[in-house]
Protein backbone atom coordinates (compact mmCIF):
# COMPACT_ATOMS: atom_id res chain seq x y z
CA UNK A 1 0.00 0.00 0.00
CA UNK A 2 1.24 3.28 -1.13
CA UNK A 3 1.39 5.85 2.24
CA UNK A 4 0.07 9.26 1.35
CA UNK A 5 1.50 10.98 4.51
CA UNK A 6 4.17 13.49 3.58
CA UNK A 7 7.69 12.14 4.72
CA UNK A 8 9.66 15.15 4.92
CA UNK A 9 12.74 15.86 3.92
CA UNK A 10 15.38 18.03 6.20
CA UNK A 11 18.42 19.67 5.05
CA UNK A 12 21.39 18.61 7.40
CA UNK A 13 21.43 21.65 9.90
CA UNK A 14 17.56 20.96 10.15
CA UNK A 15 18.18 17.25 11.04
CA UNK A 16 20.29 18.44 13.77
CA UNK A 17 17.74 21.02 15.11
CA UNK A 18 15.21 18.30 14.63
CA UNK A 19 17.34 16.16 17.19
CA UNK A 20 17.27 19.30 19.47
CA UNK A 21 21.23 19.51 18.94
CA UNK A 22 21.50 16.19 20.60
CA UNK A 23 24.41 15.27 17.87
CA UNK A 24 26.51 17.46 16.16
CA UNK A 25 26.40 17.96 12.67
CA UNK A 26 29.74 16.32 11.99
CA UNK A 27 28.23 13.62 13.90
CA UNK A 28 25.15 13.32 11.79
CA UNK A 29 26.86 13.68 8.68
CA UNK A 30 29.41 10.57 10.12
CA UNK A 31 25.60 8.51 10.48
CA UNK A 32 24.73 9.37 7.24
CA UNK A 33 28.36 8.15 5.82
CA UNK A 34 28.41 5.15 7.69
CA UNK A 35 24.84 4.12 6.28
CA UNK A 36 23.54 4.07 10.34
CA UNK A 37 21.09 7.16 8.91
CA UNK A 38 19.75 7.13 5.18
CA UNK A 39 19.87 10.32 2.99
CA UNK A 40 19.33 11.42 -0.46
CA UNK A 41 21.77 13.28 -2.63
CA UNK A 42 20.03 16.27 -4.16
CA UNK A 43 22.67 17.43 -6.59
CA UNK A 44 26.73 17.48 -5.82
CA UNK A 45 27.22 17.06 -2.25
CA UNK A 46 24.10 18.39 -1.14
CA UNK A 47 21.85 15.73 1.60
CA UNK A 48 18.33 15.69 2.46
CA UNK A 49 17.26 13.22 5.65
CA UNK A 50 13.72 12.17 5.41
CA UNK A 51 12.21 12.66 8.68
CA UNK A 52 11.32 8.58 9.09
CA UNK A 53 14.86 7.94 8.52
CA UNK A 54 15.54 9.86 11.45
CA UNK A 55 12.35 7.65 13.29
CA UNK A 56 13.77 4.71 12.29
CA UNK A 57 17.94 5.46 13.50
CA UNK A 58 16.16 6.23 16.94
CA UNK A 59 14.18 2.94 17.29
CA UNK A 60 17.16 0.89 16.67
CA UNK A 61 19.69 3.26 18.81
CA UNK A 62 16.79 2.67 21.91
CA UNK A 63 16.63 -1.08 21.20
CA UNK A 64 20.21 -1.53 21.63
């Protein structure tokens, strides 16, 4: 089934502010790298994080 809820996507800074600073950006862009946090390229080095991405790197950090 196709979901019609938006799924937002944040620029990096946003991610971070989304996360209420709780990781740096160097630290969130060190997720994304490592493949812990999934992104999207949106032309040369530019990332977008969709907000369940985010959701979903929290579950499995809390079931840890």
């Amino acid at each position: 089934m196709i979901s019609t809820t938006p799924d937002p996507l944040l620029t990096v800074p946003q991610t971070v502010e989304y996360l209420n600073g709780s990781v740096s950006e160097r630290t969130l862009r060190r997720l994304i790298a490592s493949g812990d946090i999934q992104s999207l390229r949106i032309g040369g080095n530019a990332r977008r994080v969709r907000v369940s991405a985010i959701e979903d790197y929290l579950s499995r950090a809390t079931q840890r």
